[in-house]
Structures are given as structure tokens and as C-alpha cells.
N, C-alpha and C. Protein backbone atom coordinates (compact mmCIF):
# COMPACT_ATOMS: atom_id res chain seq x y z
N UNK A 1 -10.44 -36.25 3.40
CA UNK A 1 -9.08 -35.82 3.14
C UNK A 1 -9.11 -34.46 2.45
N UNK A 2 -8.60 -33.27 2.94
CA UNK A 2 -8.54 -32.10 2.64
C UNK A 2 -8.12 -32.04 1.20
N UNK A 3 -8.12 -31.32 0.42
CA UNK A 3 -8.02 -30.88 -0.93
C UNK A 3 -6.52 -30.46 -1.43
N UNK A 4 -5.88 -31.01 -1.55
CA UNK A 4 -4.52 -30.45 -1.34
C UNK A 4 -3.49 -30.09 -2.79
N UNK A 5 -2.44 -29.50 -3.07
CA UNK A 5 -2.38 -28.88 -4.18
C UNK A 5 -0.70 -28.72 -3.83
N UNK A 6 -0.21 -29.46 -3.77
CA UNK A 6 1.61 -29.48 -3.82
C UNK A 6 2.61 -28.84 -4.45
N UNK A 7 1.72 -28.68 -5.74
CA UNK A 7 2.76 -28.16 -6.78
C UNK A 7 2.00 -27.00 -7.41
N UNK A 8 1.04 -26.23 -6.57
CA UNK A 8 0.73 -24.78 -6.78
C UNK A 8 1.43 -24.10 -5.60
N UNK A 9 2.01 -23.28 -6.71
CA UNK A 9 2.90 -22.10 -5.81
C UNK A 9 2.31 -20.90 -5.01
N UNK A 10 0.97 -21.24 -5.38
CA UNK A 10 0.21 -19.94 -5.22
C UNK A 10 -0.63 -20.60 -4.53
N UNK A 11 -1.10 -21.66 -4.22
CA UNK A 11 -1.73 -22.46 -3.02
C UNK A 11 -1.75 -21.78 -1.94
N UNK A 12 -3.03 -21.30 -1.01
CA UNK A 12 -3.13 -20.64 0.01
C UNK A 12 -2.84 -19.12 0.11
N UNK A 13 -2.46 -18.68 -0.90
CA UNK A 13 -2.30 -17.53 -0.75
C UNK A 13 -3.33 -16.67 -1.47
N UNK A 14 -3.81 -15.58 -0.71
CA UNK A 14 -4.87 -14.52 -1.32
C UNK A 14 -4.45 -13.72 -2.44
N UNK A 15 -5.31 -13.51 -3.14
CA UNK A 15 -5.03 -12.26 -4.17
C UNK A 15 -4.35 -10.77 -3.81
N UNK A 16 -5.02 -10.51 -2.28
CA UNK A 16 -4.43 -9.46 -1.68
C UNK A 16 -3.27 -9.66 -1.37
N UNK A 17 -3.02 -10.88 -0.66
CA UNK A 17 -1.54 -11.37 -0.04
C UNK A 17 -0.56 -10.82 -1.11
N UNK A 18 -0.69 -11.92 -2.61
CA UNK A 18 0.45 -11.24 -3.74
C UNK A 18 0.38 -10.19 -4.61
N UNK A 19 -0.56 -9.31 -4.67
CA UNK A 19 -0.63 -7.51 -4.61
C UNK A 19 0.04 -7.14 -3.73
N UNK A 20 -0.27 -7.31 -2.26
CA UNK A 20 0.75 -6.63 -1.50
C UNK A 20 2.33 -6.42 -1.51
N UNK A 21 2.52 -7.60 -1.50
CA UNK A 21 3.88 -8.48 -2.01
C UNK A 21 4.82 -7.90 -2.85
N UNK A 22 4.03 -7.91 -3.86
CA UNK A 22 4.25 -7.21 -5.94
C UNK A 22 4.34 -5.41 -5.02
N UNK A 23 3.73 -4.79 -4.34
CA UNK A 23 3.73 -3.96 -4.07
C UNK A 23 4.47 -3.58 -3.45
N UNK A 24 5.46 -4.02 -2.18
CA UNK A 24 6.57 -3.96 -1.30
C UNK A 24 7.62 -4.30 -2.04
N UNK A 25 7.56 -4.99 -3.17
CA UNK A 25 9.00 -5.42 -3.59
C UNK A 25 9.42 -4.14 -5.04
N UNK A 26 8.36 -4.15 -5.71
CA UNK A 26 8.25 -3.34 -6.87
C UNK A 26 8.02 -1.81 -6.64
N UNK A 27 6.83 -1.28 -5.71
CA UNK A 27 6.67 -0.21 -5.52
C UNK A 27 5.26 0.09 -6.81
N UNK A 28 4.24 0.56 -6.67
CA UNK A 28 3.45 0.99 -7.66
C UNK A 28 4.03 1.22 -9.39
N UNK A 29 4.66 2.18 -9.29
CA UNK A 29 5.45 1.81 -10.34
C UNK A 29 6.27 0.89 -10.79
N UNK A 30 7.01 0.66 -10.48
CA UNK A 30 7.78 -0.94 -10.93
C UNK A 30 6.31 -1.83 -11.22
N UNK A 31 5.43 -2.23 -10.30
CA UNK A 31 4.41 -2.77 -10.66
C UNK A 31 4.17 -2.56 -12.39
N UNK A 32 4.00 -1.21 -12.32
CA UNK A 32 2.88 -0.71 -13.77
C UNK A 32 4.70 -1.12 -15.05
N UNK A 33 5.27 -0.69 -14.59
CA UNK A 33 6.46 -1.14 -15.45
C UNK A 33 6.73 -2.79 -16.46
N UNK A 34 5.60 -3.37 -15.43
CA UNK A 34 6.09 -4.86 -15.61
C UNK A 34 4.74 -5.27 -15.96
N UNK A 35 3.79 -4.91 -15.43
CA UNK A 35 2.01 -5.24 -16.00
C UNK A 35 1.56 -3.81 -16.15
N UNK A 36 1.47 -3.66 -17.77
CA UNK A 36 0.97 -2.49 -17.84
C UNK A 36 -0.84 -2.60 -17.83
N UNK A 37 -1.38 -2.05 -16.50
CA UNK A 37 -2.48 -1.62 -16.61
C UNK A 37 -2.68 -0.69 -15.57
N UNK A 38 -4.16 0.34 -16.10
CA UNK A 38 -4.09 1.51 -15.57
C UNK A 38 -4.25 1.63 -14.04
N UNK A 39 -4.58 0.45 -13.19
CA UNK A 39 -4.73 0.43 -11.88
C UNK A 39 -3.71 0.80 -10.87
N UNK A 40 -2.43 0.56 -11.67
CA UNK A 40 -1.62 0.50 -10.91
C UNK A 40 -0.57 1.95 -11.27
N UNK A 41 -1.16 2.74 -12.04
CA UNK A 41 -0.70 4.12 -11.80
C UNK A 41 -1.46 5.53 -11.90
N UNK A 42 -3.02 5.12 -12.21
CA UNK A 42 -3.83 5.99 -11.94
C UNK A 42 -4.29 5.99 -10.51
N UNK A 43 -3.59 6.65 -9.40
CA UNK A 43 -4.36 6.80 -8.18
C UNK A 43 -4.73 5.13 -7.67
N UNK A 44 -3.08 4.47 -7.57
CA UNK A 44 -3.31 2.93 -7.16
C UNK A 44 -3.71 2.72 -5.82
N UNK A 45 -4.45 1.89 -5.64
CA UNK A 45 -4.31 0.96 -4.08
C UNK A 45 -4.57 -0.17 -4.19
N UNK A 46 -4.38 -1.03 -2.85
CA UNK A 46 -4.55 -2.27 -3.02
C UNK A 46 -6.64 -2.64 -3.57
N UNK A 47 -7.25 -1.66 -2.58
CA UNK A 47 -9.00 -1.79 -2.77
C UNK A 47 -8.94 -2.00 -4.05
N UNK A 48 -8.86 -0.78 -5.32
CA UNK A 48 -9.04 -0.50 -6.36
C UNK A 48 -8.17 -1.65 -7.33
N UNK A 49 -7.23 -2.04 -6.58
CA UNK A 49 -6.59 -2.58 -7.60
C UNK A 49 -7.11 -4.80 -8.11
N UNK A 50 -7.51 -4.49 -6.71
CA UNK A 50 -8.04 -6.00 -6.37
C UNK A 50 -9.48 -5.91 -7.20
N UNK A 51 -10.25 -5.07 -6.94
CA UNK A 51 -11.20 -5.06 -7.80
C UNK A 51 -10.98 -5.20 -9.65
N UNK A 52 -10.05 -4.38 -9.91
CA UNK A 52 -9.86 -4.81 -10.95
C UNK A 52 -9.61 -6.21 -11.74
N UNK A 53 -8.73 -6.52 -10.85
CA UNK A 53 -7.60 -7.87 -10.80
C UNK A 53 -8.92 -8.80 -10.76
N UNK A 54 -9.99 -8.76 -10.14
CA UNK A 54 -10.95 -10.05 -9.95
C UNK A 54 -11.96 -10.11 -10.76
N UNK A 55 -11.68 -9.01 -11.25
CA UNK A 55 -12.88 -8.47 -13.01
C UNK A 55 -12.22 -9.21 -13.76
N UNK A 56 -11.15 -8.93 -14.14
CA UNK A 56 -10.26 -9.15 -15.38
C UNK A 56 -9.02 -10.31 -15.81
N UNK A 57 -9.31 -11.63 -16.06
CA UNK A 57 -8.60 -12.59 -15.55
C UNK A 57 -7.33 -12.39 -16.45
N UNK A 58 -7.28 -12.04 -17.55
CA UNK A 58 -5.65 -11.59 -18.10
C UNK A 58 -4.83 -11.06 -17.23
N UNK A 59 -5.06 -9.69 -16.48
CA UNK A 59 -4.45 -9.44 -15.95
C UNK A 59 -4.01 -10.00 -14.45
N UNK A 60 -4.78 -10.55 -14.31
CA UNK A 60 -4.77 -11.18 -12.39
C UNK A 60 -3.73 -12.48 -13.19
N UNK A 61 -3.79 -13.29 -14.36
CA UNK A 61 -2.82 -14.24 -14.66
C UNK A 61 -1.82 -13.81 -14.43
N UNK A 62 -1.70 -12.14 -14.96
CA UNK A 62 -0.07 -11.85 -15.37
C UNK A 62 0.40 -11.36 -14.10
N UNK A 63 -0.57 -11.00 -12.62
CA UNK A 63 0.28 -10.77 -11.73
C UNK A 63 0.90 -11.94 -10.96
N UNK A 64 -0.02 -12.94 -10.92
CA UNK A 64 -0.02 -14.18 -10.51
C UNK A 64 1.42 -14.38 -11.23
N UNK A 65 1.78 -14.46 -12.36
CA UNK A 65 2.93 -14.90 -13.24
C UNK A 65 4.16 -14.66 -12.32
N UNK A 66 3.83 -13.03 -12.12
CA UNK A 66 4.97 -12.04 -12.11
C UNK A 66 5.58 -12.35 -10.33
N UNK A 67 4.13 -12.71 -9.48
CA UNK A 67 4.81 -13.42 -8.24
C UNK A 67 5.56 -14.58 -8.35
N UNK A 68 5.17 -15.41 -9.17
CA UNK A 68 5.70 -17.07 -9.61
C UNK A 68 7.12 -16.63 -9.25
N UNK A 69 7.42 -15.91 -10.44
CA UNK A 69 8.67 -15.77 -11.16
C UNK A 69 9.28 -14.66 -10.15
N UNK A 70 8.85 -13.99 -9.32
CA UNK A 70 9.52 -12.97 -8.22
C UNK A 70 10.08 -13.82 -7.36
N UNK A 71 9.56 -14.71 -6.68
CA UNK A 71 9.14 -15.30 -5.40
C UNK A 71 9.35 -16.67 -5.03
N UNK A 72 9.45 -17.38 -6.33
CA UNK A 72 9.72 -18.44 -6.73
C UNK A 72 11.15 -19.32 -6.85
């Protein structure tokens, strides 16, 4: 029986998937407006920014948060 997870909102979805997301709805800035870190207005992209995000679990929480609560 597959592994299944009902009441994660974030179930199945990639890290890239809700960067992108945060990124089409917010725009780079709006991003950095709402999670301040430097990825997302020093010379952002999704490459650079995912790398960060998978270093640093504070911040990958707070984007994760910020889709919850966008998207949700």
C-alpha cells in the first residue's frame, strides 16, 4: 500500500514546483518582500535559488509556509 499523506498540502509537489509558483504569483520581489533572503534579489533564479532553499531548512520552511497560506 503506497505511502500516502492526506492532510499534507504540499504532498507531491516539488520544491521547484512551489518556487515557481511563489514566483508567478509574487514576482522576485514580492518574493524577497515576504522571505527576506538574499537569493531572491541578488541576481535570482529558480537554479540558484533552489540550491539555497535545500541548504538551508529555515528558509525552505518559510517558503513552504508562504505557499500553504498563498494557495491554500
Amino acid at each position: 500500500m503506497p505511502n500516502e499523506q492526506p492532510n499534507n498540502p504540499l504532498h507531491g509537489l516539488t520544491l521547484e514546483k512551489i518556487l515557481t509558483q511563489l514566483v508567478d504569483q509574487y514576482g522576485w520581489d514580492g518574493l524577497h518582500e515576504r522571505i527576506r533572503v538574499n537569493c531572491f534579489v541578488n541576481d535570482p533564479s529558480i537554479k540558484s535559488s533552489l540550491k539555497f532553499l535545500r541548504k538551508t531548512q529555515w528558509a525552505r520552511d518559510k517558503v513552504e509556509a508562504l505557499y500553504i497560506k498563498t494557495f491554500s
